[in-house]
C-alpha atoms as a PDB file:
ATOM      1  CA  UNK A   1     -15.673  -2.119   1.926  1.00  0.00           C
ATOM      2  CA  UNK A   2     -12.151  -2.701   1.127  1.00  0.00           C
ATOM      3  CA  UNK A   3     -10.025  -3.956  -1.598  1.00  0.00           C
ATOM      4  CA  UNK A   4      -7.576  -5.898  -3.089  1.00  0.00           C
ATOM      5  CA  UNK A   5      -4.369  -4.456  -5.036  1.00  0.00           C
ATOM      6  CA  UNK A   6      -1.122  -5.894  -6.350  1.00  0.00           C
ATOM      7  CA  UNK A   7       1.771  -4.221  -6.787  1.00  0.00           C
ATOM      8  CA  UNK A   8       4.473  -5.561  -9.570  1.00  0.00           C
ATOM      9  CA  UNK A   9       7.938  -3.442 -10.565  1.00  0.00           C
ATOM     10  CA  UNK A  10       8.472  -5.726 -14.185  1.00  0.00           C
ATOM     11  CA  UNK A  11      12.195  -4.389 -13.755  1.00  0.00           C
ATOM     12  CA  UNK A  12      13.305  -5.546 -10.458  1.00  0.00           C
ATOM     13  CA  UNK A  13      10.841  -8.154 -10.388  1.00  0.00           C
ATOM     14  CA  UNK A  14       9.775  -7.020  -6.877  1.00  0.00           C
ATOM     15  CA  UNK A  15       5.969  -7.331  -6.271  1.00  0.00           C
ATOM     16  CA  UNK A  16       3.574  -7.787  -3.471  1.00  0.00           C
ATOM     17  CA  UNK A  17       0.362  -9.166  -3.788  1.00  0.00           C
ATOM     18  CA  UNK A  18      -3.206  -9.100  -2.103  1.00  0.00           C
ATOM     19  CA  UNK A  19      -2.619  -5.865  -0.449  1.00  0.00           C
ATOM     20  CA  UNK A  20      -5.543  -4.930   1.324  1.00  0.00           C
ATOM     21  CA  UNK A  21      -6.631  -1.076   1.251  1.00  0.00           C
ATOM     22  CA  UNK A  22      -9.943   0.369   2.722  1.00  0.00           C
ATOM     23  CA  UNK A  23     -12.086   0.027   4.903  1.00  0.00           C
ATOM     24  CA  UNK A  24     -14.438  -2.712   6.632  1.00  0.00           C
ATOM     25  CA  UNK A  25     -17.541  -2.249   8.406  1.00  0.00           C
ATOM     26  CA  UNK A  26     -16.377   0.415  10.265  1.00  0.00           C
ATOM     27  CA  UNK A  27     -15.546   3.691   8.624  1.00  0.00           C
ATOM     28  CA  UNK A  28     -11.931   4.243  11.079  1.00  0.00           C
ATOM     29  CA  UNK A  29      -9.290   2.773  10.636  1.00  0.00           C
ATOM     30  CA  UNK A  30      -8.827   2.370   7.565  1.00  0.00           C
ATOM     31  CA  UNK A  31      -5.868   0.751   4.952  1.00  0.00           C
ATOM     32  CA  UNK A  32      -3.973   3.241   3.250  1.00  0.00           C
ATOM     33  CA  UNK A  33      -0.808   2.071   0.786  1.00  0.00           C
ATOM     34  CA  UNK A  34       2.324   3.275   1.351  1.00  0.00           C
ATOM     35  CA  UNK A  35       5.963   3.325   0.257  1.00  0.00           C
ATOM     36  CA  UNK A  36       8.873   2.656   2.676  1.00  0.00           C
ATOM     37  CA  UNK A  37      11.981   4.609   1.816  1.00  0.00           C
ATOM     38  CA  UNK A  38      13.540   3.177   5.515  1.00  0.00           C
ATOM     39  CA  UNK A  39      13.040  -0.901   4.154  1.00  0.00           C
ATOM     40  CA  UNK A  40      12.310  -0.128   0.855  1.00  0.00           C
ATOM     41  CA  UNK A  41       8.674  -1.681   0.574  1.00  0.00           C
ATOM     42  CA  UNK A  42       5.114  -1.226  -0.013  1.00  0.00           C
ATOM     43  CA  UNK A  43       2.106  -2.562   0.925  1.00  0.00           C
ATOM     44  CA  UNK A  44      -0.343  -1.129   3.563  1.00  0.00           C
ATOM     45  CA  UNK A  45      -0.482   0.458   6.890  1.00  0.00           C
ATOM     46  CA  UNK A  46      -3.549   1.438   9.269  1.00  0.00           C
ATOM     47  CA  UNK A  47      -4.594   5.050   9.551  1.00  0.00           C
ATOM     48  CA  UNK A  48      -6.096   6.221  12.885  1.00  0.00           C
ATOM     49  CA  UNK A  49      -6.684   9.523  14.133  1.00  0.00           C
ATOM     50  CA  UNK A  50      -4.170  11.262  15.955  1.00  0.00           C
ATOM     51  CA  UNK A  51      -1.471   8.297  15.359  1.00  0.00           C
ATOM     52  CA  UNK A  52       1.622   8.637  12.977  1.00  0.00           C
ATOM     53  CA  UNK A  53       0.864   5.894  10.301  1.00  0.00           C
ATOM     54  CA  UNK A  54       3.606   3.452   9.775  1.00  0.00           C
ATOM     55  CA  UNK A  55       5.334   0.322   7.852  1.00  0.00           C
ATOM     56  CA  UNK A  56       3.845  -2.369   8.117  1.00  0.00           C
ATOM     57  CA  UNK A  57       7.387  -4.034   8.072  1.00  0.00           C
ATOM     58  CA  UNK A  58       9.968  -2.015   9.535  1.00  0.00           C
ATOM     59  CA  UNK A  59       7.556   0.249  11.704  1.00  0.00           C
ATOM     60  CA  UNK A  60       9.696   2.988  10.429  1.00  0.00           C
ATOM     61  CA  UNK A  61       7.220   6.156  10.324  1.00  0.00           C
ATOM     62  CA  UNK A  62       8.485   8.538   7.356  1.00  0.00           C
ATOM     63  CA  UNK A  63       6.495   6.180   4.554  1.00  0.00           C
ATOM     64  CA  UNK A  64       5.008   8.109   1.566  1.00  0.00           C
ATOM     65  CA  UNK A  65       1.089   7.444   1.583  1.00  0.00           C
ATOM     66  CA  UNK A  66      -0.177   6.567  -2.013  1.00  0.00           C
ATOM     67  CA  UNK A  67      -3.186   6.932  -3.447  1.00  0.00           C
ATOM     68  CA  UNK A  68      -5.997   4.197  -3.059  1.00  0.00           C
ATOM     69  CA  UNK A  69      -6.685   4.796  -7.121  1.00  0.00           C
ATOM     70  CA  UNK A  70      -3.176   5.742  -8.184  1.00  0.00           C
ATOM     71  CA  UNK A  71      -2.307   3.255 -11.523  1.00  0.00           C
ATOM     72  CA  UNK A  72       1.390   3.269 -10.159  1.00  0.00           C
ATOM     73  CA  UNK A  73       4.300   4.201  -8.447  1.00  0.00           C
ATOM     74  CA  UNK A  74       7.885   4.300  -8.390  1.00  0.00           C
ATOM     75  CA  UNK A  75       9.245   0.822  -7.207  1.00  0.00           C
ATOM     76  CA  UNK A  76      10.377   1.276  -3.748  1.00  0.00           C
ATOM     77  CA  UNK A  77      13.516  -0.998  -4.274  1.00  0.00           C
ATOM     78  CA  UNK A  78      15.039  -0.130  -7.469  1.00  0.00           C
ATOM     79  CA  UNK A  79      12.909   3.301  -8.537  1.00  0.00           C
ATOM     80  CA  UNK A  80      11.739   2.375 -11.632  1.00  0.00           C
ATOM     81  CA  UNK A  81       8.348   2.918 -12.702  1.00  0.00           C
ATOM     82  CA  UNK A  82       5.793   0.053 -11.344  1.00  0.00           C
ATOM     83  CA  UNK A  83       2.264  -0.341 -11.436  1.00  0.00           C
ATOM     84  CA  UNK A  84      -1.018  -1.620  -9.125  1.00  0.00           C
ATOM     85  CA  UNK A  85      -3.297  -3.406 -10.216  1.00  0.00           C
ATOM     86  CA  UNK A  86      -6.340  -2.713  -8.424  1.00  0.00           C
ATOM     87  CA  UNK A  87      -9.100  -5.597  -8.231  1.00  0.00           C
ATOM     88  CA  UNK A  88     -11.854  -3.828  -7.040  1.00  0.00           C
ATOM     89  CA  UNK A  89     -14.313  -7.360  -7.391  1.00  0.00           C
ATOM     90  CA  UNK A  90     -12.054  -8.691  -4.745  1.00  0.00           C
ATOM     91  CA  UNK A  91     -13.295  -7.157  -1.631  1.00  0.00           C
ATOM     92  CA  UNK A  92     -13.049  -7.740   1.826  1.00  0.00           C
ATOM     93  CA  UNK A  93     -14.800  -6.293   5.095  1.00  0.00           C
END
């Protein structure tokens, strides 16, 4: 099962929220979070075998995978320290 996180930079004010990461009933693909350096986002991106994962936005595929229990992250637009808030009781499948 798969879960919910929010992302929230409290300098830039730049957040995403209900960002899916996981997996559902099947164990591949699965959501990974990422950071865009190309568009300067985050959020989450599929991960298959033997493809290049990529944003979700731009499609641009040199983003920095995160991980699925990191507390934070750099913000991707302004590079201050941001955090996730991971909501773990908010799953999806």
């Amino acid at each position: 099962m798969g879960h919910l996180v929010d992302f929230r930079c409290p300098y830039c004010r730049y957040e995403e929220k209900d960002v899916a990461v996981g997996h559902g009933r099947a164990a591949v693909p699965f959501l990974k979070l990422f950071s865009c350096p190309s568009c300067h986002s985050f959020g989450s991106c599929w991960i298959e075998e033997g493809k290049i994962p990529r944003c979700s936005w731009c499609y641009h595929d040199a983003v920095t995978l995160v991980a699925d229990d990191a507390p934070g992250l750099a913000c991707p637009k302004c590079g201050e320290p941001a955090k996730l808030n991971h909501r773990p009781d908010d799953t999806w499948a």
